[in-house]
N, C-alpha and C. Protein backbone atom coordinates (compact mmCIF):
# COMPACT_ATOMS: atom_id res chain seq x y z
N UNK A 1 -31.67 -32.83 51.91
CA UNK A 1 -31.99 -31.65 51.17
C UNK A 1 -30.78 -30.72 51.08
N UNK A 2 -29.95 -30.92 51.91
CA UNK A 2 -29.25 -29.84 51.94
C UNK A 2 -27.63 -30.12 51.09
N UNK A 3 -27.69 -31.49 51.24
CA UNK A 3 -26.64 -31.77 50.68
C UNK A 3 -26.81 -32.20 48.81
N UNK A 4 -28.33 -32.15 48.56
CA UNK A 4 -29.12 -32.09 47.41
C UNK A 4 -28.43 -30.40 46.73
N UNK A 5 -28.42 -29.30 47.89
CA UNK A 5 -28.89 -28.22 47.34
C UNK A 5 -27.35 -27.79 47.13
N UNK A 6 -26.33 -28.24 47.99
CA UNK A 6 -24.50 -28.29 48.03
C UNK A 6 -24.45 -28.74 46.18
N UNK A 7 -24.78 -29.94 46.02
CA UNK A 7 -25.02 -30.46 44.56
C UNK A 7 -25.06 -29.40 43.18
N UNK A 8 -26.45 -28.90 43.93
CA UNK A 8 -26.37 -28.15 42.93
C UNK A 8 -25.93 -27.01 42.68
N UNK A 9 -25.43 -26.14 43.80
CA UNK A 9 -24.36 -25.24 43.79
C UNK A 9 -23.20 -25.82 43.20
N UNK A 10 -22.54 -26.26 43.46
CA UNK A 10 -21.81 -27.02 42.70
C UNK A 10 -21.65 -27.24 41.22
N UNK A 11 -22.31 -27.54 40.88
CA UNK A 11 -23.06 -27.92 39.06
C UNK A 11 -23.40 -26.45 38.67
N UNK A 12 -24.23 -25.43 39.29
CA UNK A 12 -24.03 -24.15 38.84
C UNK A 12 -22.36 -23.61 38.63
N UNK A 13 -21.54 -24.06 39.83
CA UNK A 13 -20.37 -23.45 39.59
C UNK A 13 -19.34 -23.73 38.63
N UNK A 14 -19.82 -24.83 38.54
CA UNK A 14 -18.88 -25.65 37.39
C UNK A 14 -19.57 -25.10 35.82
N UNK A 15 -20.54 -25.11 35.63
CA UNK A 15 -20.83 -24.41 34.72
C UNK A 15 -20.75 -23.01 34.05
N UNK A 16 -20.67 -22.44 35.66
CA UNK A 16 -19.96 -20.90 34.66
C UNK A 16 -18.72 -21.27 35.06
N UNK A 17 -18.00 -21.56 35.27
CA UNK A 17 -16.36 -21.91 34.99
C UNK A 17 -16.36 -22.13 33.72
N UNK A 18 -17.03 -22.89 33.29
CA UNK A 18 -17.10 -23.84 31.53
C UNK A 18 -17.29 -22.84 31.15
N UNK A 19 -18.64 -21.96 30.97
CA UNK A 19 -18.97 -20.80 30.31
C UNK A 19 -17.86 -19.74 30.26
N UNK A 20 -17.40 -19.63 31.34
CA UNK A 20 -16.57 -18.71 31.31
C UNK A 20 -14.93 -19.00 30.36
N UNK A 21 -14.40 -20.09 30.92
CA UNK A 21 -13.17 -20.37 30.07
C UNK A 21 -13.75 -20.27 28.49
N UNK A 22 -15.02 -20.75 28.44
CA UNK A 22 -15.00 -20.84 26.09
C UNK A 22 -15.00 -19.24 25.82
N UNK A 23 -16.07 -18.31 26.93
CA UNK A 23 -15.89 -17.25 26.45
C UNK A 23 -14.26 -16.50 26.56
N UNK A 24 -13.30 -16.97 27.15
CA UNK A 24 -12.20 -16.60 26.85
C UNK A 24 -11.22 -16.95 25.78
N UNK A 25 -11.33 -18.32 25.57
CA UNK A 25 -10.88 -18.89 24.40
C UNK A 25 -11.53 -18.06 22.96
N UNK A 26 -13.07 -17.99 23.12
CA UNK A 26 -13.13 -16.86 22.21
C UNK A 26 -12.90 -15.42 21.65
N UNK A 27 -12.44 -15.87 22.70
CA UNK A 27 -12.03 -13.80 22.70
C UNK A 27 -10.31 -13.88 21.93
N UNK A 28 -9.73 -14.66 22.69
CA UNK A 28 -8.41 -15.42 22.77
C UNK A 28 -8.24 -15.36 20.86
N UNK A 29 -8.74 -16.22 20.18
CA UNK A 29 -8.84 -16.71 19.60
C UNK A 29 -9.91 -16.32 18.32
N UNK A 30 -10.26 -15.04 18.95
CA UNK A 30 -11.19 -13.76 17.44
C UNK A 30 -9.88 -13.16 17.07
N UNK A 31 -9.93 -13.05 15.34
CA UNK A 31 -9.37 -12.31 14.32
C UNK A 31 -9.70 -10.79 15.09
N UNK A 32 -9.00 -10.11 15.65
CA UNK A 32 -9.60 -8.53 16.37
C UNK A 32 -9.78 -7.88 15.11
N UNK A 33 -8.89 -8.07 13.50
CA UNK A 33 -9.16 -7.54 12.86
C UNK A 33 -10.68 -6.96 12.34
N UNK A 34 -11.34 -8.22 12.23
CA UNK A 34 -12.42 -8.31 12.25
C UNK A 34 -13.78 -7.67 13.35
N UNK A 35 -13.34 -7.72 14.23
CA UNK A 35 -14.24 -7.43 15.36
C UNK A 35 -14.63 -5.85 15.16
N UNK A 36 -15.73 -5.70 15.21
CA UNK A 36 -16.92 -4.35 15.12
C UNK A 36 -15.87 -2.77 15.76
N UNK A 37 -15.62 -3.34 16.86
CA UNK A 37 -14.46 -2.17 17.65
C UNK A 37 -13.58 -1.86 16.70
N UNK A 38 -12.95 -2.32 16.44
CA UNK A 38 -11.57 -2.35 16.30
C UNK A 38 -11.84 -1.67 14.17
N UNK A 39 -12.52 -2.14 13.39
CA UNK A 39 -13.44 -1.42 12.53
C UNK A 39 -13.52 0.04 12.78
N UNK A 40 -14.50 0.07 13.95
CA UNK A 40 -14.82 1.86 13.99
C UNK A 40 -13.25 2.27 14.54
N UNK A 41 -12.95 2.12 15.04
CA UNK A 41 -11.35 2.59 15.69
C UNK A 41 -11.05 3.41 14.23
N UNK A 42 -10.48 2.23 13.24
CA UNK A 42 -10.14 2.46 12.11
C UNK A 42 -10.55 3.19 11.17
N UNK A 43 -12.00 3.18 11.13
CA UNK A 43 -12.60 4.39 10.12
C UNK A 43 -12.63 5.66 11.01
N UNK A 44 -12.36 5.65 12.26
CA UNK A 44 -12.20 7.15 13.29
C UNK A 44 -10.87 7.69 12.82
N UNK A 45 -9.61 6.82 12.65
CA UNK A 45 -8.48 7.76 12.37
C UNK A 45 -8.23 8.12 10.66
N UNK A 46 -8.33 9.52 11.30
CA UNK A 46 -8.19 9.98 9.75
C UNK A 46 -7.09 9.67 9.19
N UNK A 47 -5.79 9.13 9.27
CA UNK A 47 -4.66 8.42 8.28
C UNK A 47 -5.02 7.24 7.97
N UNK A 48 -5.42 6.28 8.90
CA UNK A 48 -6.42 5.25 8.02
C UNK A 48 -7.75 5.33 6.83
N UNK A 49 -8.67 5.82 7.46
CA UNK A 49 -9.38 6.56 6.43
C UNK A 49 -9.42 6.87 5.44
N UNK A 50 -8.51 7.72 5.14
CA UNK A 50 -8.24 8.35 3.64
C UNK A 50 -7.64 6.82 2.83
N UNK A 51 -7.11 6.16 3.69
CA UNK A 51 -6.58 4.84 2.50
C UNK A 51 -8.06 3.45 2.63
N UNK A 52 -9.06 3.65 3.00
CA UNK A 52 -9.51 2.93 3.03
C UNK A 52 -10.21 2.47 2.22
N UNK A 53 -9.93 2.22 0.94
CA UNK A 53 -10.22 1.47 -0.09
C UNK A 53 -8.90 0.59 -0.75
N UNK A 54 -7.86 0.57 0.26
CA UNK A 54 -6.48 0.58 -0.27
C UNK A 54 -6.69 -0.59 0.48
N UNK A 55 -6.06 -2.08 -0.19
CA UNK A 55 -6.26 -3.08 0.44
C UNK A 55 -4.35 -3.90 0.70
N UNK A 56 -3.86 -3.47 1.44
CA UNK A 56 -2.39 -3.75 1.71
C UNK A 56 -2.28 -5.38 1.74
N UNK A 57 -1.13 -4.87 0.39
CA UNK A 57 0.00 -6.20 0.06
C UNK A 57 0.84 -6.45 0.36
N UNK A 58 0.80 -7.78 1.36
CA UNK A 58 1.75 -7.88 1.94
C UNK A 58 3.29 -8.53 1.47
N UNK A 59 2.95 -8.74 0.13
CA UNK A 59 4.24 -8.48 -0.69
C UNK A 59 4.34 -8.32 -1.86
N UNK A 60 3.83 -6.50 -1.71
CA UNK A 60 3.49 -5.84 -2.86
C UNK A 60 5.03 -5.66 -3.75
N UNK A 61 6.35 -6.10 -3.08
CA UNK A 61 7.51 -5.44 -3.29
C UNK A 61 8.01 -6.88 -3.64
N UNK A 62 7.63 -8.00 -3.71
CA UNK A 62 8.48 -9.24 -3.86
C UNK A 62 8.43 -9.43 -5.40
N UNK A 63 9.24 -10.10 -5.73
CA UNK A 63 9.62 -10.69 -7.22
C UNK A 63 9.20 -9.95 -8.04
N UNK A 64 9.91 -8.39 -7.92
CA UNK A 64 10.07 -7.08 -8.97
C UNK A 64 11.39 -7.28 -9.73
N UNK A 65 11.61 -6.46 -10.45
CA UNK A 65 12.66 -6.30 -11.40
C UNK A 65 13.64 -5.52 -10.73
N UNK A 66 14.85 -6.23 -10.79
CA UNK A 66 15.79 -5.25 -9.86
C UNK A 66 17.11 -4.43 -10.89
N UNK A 67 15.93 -3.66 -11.59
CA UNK A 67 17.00 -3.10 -12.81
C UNK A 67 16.26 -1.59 -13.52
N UNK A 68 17.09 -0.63 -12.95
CA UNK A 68 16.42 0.69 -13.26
C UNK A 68 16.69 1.10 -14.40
N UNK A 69 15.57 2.11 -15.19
CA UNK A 69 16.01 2.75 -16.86
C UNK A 69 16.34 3.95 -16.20
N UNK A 70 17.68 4.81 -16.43
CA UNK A 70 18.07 6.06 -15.68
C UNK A 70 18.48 6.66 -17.17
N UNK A 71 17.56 7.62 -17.96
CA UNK A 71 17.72 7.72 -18.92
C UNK A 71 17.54 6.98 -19.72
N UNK A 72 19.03 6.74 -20.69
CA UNK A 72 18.67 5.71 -21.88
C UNK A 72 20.02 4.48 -21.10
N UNK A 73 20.23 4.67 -19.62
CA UNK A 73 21.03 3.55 -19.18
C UNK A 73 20.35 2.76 -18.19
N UNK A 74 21.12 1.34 -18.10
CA UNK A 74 20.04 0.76 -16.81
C UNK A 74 20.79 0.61 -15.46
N UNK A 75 20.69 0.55 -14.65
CA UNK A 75 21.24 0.48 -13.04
C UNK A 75 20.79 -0.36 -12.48
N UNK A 76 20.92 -0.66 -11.28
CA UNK A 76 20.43 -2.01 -10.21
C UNK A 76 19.77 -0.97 -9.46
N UNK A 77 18.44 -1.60 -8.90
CA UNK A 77 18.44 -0.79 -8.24
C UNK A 77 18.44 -0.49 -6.72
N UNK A 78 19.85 -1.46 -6.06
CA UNK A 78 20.60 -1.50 -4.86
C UNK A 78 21.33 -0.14 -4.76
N UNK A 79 21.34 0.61 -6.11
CA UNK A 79 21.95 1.64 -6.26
C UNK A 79 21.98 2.89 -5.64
N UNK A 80 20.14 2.85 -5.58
CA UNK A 80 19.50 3.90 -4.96
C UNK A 80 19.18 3.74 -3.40
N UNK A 81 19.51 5.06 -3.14
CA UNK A 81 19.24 4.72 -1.50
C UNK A 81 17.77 5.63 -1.28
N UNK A 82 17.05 4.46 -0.17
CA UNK A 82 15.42 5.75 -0.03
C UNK A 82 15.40 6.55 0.43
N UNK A 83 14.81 7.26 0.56
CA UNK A 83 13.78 8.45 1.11
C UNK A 83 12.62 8.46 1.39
N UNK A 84 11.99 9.67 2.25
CA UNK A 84 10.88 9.62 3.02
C UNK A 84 9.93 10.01 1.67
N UNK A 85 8.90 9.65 1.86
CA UNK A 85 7.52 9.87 0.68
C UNK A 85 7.33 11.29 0.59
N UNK A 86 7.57 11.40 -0.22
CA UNK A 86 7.43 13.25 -0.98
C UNK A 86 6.55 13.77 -2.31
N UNK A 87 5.51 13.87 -1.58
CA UNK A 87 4.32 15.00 -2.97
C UNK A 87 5.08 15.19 -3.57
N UNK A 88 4.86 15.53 -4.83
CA UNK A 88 5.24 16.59 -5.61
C UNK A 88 5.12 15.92 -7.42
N UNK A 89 6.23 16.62 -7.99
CA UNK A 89 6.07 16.36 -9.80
C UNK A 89 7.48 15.58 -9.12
N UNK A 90 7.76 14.45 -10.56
CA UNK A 90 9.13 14.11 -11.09
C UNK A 90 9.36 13.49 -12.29
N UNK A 91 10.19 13.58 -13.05
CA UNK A 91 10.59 13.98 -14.68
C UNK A 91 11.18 12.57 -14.83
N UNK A 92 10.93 12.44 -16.43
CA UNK A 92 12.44 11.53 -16.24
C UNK A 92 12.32 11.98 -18.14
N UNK A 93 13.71 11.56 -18.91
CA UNK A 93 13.77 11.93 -20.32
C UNK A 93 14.09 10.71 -20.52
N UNK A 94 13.37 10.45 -21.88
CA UNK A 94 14.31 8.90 -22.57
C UNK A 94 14.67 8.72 -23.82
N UNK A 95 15.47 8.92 -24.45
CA UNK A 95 15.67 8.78 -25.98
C UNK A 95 14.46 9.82 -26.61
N UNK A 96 14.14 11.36 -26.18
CA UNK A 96 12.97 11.91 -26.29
C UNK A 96 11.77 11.76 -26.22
N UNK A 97 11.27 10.53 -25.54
CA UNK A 97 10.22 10.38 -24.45
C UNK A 97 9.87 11.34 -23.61
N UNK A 98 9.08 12.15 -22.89
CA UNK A 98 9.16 12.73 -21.50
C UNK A 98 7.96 11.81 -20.47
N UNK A 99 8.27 11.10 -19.13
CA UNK A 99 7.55 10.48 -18.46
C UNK A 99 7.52 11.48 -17.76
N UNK A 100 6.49 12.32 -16.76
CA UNK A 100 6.61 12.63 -15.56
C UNK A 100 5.55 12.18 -15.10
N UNK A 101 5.28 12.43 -13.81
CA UNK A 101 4.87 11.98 -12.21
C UNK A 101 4.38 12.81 -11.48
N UNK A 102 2.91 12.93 -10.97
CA UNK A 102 2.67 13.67 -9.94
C UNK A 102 1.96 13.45 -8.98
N UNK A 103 2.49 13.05 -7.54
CA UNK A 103 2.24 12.69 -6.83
C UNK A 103 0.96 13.26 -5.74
N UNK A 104 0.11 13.27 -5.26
CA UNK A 104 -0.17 14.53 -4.06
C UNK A 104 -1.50 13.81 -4.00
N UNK A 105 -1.90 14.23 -2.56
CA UNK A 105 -3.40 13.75 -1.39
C UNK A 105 -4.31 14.03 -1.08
N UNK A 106 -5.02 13.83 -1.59
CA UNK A 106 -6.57 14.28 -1.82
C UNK A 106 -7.19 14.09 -0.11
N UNK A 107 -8.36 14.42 -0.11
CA UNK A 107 -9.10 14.50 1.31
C UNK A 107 -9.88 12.54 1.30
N UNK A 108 -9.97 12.33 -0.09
CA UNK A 108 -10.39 10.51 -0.61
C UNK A 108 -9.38 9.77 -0.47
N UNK A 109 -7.57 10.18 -0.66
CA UNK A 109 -6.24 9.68 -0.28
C UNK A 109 -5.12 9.90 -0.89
N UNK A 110 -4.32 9.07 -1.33
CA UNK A 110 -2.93 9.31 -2.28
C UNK A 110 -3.57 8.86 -3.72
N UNK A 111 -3.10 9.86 -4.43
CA UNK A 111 -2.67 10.26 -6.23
C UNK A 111 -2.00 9.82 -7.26
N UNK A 112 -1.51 9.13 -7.61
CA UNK A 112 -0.15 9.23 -8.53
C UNK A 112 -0.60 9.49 -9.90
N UNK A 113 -0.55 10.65 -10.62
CA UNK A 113 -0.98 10.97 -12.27
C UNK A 113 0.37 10.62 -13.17
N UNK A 114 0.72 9.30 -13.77
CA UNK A 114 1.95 9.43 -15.06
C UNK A 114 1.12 10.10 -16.43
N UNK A 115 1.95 11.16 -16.55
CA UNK A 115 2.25 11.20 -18.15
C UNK A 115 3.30 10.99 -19.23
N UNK A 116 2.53 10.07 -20.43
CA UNK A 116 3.80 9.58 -21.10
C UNK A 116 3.33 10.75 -22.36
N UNK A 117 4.63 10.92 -22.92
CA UNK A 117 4.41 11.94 -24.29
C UNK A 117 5.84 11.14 -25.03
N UNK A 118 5.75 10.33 -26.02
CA UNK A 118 6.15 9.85 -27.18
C UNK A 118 6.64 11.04 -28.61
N UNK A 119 7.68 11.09 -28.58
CA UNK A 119 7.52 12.28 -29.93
C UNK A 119 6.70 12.31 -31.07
N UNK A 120 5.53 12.72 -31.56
CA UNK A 120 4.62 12.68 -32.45
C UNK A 120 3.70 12.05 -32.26
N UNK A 121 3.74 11.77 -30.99
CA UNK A 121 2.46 11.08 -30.51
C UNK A 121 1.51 12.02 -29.80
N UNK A 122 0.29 11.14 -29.17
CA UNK A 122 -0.35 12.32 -28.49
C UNK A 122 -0.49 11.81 -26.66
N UNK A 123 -0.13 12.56 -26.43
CA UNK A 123 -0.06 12.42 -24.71
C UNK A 123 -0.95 11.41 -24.07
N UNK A 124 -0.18 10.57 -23.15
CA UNK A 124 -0.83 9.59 -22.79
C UNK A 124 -0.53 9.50 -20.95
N UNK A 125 -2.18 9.61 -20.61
CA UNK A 125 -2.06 10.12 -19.01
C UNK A 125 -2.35 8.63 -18.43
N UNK A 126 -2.32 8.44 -17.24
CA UNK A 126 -2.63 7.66 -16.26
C UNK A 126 -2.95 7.86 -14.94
N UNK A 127 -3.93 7.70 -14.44
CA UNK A 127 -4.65 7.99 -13.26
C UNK A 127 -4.65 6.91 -12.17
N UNK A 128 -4.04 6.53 -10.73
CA UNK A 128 -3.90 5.80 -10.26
C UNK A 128 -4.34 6.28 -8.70
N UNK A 129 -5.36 5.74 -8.10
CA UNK A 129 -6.05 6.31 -6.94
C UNK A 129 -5.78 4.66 -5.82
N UNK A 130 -6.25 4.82 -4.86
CA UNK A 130 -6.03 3.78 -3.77
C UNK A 130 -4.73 3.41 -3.23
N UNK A 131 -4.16 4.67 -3.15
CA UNK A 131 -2.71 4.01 -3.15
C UNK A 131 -2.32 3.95 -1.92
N UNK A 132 -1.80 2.99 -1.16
CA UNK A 132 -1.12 2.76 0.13
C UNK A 132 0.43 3.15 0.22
N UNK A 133 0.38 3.95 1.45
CA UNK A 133 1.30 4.38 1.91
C UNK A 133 2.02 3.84 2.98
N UNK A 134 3.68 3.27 2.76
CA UNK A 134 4.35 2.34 3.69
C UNK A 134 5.63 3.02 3.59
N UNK A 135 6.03 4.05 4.38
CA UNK A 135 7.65 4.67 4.98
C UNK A 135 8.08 5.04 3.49
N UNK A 136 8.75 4.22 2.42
CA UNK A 136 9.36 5.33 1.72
C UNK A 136 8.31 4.68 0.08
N UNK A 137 7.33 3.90 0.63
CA UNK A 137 6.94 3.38 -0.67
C UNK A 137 5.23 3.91 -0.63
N UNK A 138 4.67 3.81 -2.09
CA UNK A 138 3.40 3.37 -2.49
C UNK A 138 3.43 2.49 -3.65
N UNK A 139 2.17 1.90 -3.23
CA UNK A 139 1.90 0.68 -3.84
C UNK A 139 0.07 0.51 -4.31
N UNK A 140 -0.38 0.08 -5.13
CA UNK A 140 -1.78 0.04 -5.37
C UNK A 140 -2.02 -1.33 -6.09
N UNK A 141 -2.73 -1.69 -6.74
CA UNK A 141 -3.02 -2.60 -7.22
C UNK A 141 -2.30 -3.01 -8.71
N UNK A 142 -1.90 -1.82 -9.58
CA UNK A 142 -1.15 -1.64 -10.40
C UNK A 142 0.13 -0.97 -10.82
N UNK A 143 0.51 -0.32 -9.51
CA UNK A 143 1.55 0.79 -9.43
C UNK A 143 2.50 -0.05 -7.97
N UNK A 144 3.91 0.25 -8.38
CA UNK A 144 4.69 0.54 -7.37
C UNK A 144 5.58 1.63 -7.84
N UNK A 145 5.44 2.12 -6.50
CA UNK A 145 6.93 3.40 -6.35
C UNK A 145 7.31 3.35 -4.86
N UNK A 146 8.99 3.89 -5.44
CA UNK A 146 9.79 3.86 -3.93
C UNK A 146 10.71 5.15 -4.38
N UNK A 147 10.25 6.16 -2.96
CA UNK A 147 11.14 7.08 -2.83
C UNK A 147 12.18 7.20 -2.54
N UNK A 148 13.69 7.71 -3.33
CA UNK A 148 15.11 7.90 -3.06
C UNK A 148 14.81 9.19 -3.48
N UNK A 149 16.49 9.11 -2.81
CA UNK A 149 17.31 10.82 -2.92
C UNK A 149 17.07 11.58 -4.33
N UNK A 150 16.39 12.67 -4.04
CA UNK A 150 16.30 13.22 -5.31
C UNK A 150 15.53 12.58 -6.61
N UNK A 151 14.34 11.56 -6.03
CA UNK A 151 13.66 10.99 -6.89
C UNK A 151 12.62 10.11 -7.06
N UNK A 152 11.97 9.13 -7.60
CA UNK A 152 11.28 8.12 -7.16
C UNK A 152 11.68 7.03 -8.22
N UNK A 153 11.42 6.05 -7.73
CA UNK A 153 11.56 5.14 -8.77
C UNK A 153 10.39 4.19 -9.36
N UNK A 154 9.27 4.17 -10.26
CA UNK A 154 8.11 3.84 -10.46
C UNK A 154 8.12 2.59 -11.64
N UNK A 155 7.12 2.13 -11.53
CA UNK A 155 7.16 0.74 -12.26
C UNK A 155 5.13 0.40 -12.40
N UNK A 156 5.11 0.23 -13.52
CA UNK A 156 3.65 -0.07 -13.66
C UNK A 156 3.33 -1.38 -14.21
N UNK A 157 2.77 -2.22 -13.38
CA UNK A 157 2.30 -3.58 -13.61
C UNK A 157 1.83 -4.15 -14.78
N UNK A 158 1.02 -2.94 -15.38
CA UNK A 158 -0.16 -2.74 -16.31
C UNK A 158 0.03 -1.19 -17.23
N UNK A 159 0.49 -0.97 -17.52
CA UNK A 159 0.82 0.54 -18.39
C UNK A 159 -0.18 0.90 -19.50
N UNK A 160 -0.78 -0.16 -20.00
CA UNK A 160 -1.79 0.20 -21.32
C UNK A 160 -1.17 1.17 -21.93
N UNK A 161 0.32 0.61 -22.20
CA UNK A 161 0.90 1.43 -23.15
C UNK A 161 2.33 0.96 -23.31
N UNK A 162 2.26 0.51 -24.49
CA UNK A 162 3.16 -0.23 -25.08
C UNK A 162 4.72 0.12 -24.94
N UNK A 163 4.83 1.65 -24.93
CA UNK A 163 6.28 1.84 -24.65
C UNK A 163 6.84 2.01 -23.39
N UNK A 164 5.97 1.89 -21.89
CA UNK A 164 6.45 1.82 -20.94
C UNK A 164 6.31 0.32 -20.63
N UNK A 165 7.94 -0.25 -20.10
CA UNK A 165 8.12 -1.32 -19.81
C UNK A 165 7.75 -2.08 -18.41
N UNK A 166 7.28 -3.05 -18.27
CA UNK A 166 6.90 -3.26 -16.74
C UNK A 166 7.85 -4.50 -16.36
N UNK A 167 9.25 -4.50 -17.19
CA UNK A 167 10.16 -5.34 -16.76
C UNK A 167 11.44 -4.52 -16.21
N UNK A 168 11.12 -3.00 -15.98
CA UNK A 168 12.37 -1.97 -15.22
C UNK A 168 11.75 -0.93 -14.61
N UNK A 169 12.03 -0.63 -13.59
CA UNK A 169 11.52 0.61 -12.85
C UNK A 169 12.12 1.91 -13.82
N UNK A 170 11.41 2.59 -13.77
CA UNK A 170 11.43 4.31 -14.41
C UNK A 170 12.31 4.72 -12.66
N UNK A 171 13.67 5.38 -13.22
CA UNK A 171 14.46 6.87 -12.45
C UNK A 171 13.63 8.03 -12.74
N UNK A 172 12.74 8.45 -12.03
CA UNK A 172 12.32 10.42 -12.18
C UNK A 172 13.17 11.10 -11.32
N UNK A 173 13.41 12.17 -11.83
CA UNK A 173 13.65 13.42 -11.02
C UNK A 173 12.93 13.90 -10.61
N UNK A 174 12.98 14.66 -8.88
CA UNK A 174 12.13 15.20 -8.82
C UNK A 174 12.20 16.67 -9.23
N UNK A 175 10.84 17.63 -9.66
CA UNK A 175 11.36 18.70 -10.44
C UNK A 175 11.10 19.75 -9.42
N UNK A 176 11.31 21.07 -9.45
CA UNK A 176 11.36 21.75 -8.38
C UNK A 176 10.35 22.85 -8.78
């Protein structure tokens, strides 16, 4: 009996050993992204938050056009050196075009409003919400911009509008 009952101590112990190593391998081996915690964490901090409809690309910046319109000239744009992300308006003129830009953060997240005005045309706005914020860039589903000295440099995937090109980033100024 007793060496019956050694047995089965035994076989209990070995079994939560087993139990125990899968539940580590699972743990090991969960996406944390995913996991319920780590979720509320994320909707608790308010800088996450405000972007959370913003679904980050992780190479929102690859195989762009590396050729800026600065005016009515074009540049590389290795040219420009960045800067930190800055609210505000920025201009740019083109052969009497006026594009500007206005950037700024709602309590829902980041903004970007372009307006294009064509001479004799009638003003043509664009509204771009969800935008993710990464050190000197934003990026959304249809928009990239990257902040330099004294400017941004913007590019629209999708423009629904024939005279902005989505084969060169737009130079703005920023206006003061």
């Amino acid at each position: 009996m007793i060496i019956f009952r050694h047995i089965f101590i035994l076989a209990l112990s070995a079994l939560a050993i087993v139990s125990c190593r899968a539940e580590t391998e699972s743990t090991i081996n969960r996406d944390d992204d995913d996991h319920p915690a780590t979720l509320a964490k994320e909707i608790e901090n308010p800088e996450l938050r405000k972007n959370i409809n913003c679904l980050p690309l992780d190479s929102a910046f690859d195989n762009l056009p590396a050729e800026v319109l600065v005016g009515t000239d074009v540049d590389v744009i290795g040219s420009f050196n960045s800067a930190a992300f800055t609210p505000g308006t920025y201009y740019a003129e083109n052969g009497g075009a006026e594009l500007s830009v206005t950037v700024f953060e709602t309590e829902s997240g980041l903004v970007a409003q372009r307006d294009y005005l064509e001479p004799g045309s009638a003003k043509d706005a664009k509204i771009y919400t969800d935008l993710c914020k990464k050190e000197d860039a934003l990026y959304g589903k249809y928009l990239r911009v990257k902040f330099v000295k004294d400017g941004l440099l913007w590019l629209e995937l999708e423009p629904d509008n024939d005279f902005i090109p989505t084969d060169l980033w737009f130079y703005l100024e920023r206006s003061n």
